[in-house]
PDB file of N, CA and C in Angstrom:
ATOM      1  N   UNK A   1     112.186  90.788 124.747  1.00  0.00           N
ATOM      2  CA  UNK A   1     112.214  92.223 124.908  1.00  0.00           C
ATOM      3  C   UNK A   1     111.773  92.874 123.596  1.00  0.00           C
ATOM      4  N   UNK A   2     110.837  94.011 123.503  1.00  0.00           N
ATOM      5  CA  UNK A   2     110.270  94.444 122.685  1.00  0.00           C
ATOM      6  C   UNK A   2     111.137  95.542 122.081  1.00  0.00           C
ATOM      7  N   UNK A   3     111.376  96.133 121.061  1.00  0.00           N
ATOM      8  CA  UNK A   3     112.034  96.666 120.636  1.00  0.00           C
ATOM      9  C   UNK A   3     111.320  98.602 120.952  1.00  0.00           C
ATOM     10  N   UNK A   4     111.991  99.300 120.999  1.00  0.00           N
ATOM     11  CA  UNK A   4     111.807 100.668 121.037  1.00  0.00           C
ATOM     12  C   UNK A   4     110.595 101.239 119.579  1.00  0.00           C
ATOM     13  N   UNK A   5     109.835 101.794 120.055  1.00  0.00           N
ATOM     14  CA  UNK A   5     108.835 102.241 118.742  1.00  0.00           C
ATOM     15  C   UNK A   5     110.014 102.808 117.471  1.00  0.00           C
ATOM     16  N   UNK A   6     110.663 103.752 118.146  1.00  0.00           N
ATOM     17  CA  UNK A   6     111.474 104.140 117.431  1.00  0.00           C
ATOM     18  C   UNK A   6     112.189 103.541 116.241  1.00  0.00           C
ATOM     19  N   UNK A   7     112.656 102.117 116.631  1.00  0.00           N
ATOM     20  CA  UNK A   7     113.102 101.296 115.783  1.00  0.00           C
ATOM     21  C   UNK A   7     112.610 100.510 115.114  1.00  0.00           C
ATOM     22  N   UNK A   8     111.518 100.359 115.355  1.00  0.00           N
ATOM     23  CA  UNK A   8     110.329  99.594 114.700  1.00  0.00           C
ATOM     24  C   UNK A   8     109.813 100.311 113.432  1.00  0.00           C
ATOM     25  N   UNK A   9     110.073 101.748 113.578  1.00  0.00           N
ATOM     26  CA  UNK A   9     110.043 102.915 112.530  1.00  0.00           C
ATOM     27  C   UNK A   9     110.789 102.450 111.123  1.00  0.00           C
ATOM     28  N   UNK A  10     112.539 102.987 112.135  1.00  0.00           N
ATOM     29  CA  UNK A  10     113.116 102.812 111.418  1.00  0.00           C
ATOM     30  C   UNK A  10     112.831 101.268 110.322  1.00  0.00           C
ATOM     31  N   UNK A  11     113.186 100.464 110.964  1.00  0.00           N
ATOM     32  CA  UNK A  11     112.849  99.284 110.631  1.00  0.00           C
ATOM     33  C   UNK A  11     112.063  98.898 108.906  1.00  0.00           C
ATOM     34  N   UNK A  12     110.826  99.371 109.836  1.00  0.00           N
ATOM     35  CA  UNK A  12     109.493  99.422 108.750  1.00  0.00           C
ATOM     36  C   UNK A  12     109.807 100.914 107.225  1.00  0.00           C
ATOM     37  N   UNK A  13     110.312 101.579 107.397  1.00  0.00           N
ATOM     38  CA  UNK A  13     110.811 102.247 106.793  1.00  0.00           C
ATOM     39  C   UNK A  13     111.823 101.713 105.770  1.00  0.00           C
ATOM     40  N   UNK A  14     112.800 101.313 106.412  1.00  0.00           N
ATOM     41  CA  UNK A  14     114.108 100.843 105.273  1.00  0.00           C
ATOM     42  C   UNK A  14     113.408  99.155 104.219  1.00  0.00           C
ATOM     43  N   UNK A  15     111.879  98.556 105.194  1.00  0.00           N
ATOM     44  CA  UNK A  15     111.363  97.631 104.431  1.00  0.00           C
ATOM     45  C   UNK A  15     111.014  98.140 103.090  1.00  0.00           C
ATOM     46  N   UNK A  16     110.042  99.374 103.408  1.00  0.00           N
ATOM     47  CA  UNK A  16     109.532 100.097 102.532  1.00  0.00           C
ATOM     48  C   UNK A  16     110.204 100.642 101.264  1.00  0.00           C
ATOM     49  N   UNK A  17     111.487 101.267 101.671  1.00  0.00           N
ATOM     50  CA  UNK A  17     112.090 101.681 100.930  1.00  0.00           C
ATOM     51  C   UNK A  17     112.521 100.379  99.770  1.00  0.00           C
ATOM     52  N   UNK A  18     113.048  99.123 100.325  1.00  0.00           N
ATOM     53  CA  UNK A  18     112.874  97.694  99.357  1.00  0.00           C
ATOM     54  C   UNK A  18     112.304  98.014  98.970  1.00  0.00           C
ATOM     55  N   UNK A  19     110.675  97.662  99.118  1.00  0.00           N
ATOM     56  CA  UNK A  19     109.397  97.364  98.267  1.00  0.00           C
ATOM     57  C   UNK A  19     109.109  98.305  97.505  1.00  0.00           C
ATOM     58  N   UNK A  20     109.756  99.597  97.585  1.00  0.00           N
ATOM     59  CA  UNK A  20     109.515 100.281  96.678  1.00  0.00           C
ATOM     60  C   UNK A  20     110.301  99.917  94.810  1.00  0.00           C
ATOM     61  N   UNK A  21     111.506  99.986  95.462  1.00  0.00           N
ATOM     62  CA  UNK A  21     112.613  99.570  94.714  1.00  0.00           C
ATOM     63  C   UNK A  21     112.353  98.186  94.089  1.00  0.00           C
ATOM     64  N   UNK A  22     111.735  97.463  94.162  1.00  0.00           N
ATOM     65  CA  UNK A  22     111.347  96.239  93.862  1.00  0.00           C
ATOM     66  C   UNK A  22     110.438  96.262  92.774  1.00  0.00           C
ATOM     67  N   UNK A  23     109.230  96.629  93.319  1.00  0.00           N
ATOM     68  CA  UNK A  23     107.861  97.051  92.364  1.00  0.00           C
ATOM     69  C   UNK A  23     108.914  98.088  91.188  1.00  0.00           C
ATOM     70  N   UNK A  24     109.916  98.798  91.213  1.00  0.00           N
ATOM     71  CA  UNK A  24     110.249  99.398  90.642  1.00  0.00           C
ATOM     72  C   UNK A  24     110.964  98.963  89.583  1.00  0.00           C
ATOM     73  N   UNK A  25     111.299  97.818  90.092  1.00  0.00           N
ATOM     74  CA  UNK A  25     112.409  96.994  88.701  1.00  0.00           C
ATOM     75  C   UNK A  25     111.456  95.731  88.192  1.00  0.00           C
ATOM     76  N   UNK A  26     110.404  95.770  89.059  1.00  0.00           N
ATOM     77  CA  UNK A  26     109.788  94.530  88.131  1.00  0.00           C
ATOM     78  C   UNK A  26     108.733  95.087  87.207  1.00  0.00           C
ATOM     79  N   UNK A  27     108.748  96.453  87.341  1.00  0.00           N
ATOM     80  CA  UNK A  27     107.966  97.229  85.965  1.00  0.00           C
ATOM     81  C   UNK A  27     108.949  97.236  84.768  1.00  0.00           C
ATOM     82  N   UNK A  28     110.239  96.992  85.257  1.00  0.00           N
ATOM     83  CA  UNK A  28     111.501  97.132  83.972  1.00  0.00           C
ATOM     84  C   UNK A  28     111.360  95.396  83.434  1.00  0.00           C
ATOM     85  N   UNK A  29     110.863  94.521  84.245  1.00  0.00           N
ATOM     86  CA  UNK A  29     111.139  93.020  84.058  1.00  0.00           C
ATOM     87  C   UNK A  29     110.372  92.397  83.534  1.00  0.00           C
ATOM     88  N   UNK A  30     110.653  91.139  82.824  1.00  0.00           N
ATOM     89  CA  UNK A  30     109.927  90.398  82.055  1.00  0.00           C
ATOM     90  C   UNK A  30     109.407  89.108  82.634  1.00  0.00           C
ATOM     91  N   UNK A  31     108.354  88.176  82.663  1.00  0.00           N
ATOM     92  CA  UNK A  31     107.789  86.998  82.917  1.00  0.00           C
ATOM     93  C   UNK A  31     108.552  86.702  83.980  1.00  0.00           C
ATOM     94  N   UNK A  32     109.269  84.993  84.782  1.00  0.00           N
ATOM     95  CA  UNK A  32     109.658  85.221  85.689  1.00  0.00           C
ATOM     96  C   UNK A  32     110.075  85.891  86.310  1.00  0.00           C
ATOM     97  N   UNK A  33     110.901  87.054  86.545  1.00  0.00           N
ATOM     98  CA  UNK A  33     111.848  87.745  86.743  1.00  0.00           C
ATOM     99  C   UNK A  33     110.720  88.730  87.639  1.00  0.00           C
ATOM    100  N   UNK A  34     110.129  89.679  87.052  1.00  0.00           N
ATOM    101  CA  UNK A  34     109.233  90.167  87.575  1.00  0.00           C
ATOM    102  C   UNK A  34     108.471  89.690  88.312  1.00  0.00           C
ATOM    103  N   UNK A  35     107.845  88.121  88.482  1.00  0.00           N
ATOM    104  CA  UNK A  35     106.946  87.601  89.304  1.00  0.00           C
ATOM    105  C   UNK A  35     108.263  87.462  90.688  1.00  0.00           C
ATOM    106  N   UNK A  36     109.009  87.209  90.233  1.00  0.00           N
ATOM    107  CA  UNK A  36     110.063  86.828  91.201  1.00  0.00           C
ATOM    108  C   UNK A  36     110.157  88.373  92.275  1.00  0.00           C
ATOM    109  N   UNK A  37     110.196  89.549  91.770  1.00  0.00           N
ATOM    110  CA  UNK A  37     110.566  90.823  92.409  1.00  0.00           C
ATOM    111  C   UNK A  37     109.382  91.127  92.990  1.00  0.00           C
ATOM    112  N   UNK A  38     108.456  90.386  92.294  1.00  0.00           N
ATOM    113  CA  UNK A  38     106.977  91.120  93.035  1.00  0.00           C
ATOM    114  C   UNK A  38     107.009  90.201  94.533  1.00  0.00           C
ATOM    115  N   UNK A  39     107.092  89.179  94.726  1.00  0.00           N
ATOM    116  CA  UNK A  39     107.114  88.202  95.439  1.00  0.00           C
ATOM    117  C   UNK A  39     107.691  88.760  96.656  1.00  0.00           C
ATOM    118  N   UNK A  40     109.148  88.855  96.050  1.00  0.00           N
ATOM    119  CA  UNK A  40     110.359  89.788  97.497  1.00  0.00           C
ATOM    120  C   UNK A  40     109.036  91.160  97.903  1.00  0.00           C
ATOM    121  N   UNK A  41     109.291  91.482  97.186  1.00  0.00           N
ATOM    122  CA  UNK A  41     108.568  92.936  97.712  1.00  0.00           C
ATOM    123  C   UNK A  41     107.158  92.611  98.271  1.00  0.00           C
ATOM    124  N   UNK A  42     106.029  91.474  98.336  1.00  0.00           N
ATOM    125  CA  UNK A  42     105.392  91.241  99.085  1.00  0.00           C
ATOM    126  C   UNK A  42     106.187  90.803 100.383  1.00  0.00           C
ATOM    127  N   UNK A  43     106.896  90.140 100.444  1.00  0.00           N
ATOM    128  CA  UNK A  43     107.597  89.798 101.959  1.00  0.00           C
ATOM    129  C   UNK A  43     108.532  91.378 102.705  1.00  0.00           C
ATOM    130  N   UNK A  44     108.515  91.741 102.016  1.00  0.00           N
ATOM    131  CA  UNK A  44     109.247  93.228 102.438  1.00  0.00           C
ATOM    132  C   UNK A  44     108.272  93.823 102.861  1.00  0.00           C
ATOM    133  N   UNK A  45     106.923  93.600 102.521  1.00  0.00           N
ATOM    134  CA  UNK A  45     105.762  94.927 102.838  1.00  0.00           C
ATOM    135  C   UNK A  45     105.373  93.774 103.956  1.00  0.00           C
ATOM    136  N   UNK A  46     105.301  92.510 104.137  1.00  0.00           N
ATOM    137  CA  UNK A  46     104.904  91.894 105.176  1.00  0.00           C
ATOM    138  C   UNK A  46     105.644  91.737 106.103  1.00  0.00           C
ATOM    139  N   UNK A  47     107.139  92.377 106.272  1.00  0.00           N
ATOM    140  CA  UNK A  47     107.985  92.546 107.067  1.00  0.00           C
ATOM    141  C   UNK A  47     107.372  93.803 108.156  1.00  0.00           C
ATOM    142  N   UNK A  48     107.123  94.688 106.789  1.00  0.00           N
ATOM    143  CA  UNK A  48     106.893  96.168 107.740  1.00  0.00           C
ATOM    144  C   UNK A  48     105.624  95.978 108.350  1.00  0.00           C
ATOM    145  N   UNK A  49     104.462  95.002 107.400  1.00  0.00           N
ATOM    146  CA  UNK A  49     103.260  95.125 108.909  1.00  0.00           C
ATOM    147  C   UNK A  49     103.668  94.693 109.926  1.00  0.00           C
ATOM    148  N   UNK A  50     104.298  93.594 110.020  1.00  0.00           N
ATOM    149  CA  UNK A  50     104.409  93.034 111.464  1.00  0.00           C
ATOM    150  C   UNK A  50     105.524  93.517 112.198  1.00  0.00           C
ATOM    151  N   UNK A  51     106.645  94.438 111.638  1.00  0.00           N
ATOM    152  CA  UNK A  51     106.957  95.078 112.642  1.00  0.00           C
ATOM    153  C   UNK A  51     106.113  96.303 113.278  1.00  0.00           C
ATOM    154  N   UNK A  52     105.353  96.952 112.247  1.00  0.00           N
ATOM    155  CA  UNK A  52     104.027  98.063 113.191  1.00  0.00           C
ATOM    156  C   UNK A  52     103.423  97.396 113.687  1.00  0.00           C
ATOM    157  N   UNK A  53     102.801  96.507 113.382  1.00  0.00           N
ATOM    158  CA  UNK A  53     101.598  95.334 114.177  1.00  0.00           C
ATOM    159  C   UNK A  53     102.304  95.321 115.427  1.00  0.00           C
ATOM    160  N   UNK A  54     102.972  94.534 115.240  1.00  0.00           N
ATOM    161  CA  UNK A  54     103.714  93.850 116.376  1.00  0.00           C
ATOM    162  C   UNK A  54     104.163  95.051 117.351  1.00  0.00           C
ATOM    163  N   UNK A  55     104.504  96.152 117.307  1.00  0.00           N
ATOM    164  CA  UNK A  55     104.613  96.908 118.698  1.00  0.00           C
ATOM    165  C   UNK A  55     103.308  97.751 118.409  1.00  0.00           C
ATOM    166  N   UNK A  56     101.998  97.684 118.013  1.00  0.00           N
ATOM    167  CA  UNK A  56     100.602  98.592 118.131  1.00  0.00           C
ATOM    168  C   UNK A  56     101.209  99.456 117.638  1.00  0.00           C
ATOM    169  N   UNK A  57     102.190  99.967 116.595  1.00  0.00           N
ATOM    170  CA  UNK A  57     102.241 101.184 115.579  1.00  0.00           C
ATOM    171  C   UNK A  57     101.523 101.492 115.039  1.00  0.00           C
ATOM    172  N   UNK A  58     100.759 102.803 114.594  1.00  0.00           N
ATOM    173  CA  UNK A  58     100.726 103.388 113.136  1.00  0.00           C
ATOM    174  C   UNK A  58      99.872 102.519 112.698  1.00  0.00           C
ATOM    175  N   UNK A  59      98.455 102.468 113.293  1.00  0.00           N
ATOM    176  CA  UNK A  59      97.365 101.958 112.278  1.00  0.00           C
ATOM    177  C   UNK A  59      97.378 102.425 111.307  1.00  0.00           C
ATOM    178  N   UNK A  60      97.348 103.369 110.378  1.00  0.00           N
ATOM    179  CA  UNK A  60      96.923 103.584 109.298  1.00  0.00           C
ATOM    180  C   UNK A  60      97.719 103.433 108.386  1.00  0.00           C
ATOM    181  N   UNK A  61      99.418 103.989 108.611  1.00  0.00           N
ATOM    182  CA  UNK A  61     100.420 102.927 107.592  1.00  0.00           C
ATOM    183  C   UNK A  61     100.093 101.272 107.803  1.00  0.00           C
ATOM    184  N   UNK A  62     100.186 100.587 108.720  1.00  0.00           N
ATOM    185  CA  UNK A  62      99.602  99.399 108.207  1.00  0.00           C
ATOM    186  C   UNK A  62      98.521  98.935 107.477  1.00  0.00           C
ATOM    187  N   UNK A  63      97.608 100.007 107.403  1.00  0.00           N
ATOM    188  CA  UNK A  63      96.280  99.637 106.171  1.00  0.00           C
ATOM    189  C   UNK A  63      96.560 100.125 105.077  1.00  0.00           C
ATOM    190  N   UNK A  64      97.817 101.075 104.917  1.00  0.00           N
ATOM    191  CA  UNK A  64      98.560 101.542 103.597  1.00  0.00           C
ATOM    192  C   UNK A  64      98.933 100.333 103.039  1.00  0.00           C
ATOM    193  N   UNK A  65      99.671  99.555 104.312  1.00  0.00           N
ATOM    194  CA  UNK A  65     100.308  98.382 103.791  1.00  0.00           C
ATOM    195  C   UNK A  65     100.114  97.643 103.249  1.00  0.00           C
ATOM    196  N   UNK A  66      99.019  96.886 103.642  1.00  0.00           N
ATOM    197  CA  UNK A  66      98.067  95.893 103.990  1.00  0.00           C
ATOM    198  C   UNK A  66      97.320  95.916 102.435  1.00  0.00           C
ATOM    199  N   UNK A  67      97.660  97.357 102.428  1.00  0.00           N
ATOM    200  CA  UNK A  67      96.574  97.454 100.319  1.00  0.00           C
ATOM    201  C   UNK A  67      97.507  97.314  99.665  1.00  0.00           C
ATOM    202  N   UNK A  68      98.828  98.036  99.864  1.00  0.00           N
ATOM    203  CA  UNK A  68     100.176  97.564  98.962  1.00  0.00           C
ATOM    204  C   UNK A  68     100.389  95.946  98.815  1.00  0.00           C
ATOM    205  N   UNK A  69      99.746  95.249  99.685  1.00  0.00           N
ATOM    206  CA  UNK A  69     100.650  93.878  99.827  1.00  0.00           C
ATOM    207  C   UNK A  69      99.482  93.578  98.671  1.00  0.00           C
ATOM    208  N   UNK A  70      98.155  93.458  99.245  1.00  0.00           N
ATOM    209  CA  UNK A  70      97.272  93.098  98.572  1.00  0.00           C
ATOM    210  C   UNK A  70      97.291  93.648  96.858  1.00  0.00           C
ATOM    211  N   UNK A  71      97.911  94.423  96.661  1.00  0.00           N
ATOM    212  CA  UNK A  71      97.527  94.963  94.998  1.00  0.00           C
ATOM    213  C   UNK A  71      99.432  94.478  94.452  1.00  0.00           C
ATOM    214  N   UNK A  72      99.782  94.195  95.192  1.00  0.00           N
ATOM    215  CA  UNK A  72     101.674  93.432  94.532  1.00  0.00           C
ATOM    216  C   UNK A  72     100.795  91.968  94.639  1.00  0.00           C
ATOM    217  N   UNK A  73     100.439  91.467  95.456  1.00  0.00           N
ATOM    218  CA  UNK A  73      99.847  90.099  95.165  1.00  0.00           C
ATOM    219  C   UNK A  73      98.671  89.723  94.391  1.00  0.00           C
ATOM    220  N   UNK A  74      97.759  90.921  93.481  1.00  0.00           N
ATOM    221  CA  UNK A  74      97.073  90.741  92.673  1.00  0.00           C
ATOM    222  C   UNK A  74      98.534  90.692  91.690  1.00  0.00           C
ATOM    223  N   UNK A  75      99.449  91.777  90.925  1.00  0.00           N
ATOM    224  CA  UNK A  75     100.226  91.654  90.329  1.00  0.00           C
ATOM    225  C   UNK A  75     100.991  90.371  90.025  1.00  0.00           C
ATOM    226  N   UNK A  76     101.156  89.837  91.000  1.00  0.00           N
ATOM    227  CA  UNK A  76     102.002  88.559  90.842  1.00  0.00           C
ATOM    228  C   UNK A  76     100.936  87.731  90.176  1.00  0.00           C
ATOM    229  N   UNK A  77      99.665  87.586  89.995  1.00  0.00           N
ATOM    230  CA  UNK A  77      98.615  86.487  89.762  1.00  0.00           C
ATOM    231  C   UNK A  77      98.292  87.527  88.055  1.00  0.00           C
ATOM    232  N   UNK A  78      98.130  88.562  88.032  1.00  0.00           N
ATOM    233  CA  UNK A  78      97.431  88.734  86.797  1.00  0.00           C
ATOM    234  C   UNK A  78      98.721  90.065  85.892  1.00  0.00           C
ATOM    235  N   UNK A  79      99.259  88.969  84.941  1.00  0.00           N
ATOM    236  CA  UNK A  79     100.590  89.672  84.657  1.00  0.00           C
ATOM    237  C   UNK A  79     100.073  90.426  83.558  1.00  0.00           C
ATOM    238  N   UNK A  80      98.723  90.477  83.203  1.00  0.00           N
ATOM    239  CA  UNK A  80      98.486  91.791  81.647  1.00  0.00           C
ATOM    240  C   UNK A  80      98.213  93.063  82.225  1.00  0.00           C
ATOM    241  N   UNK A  81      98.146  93.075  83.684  1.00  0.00           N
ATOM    242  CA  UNK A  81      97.772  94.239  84.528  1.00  0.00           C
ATOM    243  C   UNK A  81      99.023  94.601  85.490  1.00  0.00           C
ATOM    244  N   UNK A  82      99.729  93.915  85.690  1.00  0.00           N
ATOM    245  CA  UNK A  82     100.921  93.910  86.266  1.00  0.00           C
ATOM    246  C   UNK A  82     101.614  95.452  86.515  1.00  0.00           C
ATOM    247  N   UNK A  83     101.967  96.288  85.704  1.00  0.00           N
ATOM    248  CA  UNK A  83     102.101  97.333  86.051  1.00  0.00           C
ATOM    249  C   UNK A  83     101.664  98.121  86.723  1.00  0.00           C
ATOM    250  N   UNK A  84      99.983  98.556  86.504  1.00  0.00           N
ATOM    251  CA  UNK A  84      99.641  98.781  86.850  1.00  0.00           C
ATOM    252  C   UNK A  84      99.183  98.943  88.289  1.00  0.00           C
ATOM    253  N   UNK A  85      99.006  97.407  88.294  1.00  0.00           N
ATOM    254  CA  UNK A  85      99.122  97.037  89.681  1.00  0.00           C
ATOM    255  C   UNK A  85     100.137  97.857  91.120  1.00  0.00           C
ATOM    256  N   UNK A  86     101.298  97.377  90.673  1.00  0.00           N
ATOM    257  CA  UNK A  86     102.644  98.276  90.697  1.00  0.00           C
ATOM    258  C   UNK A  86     102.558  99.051  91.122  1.00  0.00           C
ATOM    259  N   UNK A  87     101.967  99.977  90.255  1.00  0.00           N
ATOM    260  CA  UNK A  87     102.357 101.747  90.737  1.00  0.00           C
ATOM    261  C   UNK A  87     101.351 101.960  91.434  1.00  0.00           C
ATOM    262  N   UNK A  88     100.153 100.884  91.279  1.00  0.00           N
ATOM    263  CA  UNK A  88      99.319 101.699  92.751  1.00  0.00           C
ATOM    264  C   UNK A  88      99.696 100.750  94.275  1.00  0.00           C
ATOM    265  N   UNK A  89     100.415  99.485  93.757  1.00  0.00           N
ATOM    266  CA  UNK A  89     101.194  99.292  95.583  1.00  0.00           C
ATOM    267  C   UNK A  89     102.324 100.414  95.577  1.00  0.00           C
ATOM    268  N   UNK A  90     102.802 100.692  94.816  1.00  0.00           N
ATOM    269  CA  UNK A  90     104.031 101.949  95.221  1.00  0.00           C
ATOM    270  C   UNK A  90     103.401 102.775  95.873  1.00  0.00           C
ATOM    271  N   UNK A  91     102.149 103.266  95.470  1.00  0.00           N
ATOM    272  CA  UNK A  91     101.311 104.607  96.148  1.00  0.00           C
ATOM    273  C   UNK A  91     100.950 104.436  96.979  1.00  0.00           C
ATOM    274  N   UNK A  92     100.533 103.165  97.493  1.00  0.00           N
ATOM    275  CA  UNK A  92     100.482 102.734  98.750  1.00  0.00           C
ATOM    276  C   UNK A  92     101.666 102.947 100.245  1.00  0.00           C
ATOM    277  N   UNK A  93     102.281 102.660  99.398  1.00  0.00           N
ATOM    278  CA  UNK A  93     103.627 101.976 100.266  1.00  0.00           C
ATOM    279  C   UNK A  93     104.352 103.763 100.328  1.00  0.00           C
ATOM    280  N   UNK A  94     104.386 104.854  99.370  1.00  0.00           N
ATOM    281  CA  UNK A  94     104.263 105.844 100.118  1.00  0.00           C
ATOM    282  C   UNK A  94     103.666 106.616 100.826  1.00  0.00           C
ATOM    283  N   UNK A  95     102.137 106.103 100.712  1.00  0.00           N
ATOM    284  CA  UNK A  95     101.073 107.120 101.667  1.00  0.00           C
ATOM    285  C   UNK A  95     102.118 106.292 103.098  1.00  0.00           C
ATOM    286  N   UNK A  96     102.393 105.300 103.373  1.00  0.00           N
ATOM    287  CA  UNK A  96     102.640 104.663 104.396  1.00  0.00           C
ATOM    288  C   UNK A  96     103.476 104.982 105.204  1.00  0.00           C
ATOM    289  N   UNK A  97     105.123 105.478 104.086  1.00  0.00           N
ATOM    290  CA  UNK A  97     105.952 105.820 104.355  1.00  0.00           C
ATOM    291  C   UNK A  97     105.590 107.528 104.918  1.00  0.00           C
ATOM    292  N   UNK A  98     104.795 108.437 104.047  1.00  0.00           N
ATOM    293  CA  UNK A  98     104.426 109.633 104.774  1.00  0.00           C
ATOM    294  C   UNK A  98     104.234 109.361 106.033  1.00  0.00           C
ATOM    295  N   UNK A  99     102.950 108.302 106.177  1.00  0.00           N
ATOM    296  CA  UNK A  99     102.328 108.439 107.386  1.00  0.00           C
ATOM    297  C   UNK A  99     103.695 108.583 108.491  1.00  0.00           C
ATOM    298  N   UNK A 100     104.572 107.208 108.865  1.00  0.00           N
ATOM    299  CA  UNK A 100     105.491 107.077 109.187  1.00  0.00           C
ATOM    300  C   UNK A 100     106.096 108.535 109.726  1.00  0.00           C
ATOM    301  N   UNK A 101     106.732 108.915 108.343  1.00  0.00           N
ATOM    302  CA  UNK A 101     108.005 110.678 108.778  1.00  0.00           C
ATOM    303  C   UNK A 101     106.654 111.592 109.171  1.00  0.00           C
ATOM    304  N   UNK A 102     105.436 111.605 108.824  1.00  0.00           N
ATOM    305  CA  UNK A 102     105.137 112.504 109.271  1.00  0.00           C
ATOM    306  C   UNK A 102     104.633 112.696 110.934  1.00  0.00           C
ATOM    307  N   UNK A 103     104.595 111.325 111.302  1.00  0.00           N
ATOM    308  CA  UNK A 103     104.373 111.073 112.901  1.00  0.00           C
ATOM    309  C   UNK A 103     105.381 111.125 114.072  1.00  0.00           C
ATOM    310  N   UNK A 104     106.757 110.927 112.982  1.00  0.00           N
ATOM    311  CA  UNK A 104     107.748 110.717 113.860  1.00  0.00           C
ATOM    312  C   UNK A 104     108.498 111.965 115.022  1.00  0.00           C
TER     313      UNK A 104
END
């Protein structure tokens, strides 16, 4: 049984809100530690595609996503850019979250 769009929202939302929080402390973090937070927060943003995927949600937060995952997983590979990286999956991951409240 497929779950209600509704909750699939929610869902993908409270992922988001992680991955935000994540990218957020591994800009405070050092060598492992940070590769470690970037990591969670790629599985948090790959939580929320496949719950939009998975019930045909919200194409375009999933291509929000989809660049967030992709620029936290450059981060995890190239740590002199690492921040950077960061704050533009964060920007991601809120165009996403807009998209989201603003459809709902």
């Amino acid at each position: 049984m497929r779950s209600p769009p509704f909750l699939r929202v929610i869902n993908a939302l409270e992922n988001i809100r992680v991955s935000i929080e994540l990218l957020e402390q591994s800009n405070q973090a050092k060598g492992a530690q940070a590769k470690q937070l970037l990591r969670r927060a790629v599985a948090e943003t790959n939580d929320s595609i496949g719950v939009l995927a998975g019930g045909g949600l919200q194409p375009q937060a999933v291509a929000f996503l989809r660049k967030a995952k992709h620029l936290t997983r450059q981060a995890v590979r190239y740590s002199y850019n690492r921040r950077h990286l960061a704050r533009k999956a964060i920007s991601q991951q809120e165009k996403a979250r807009a998209e989201l409240v603003d459809s709902s």
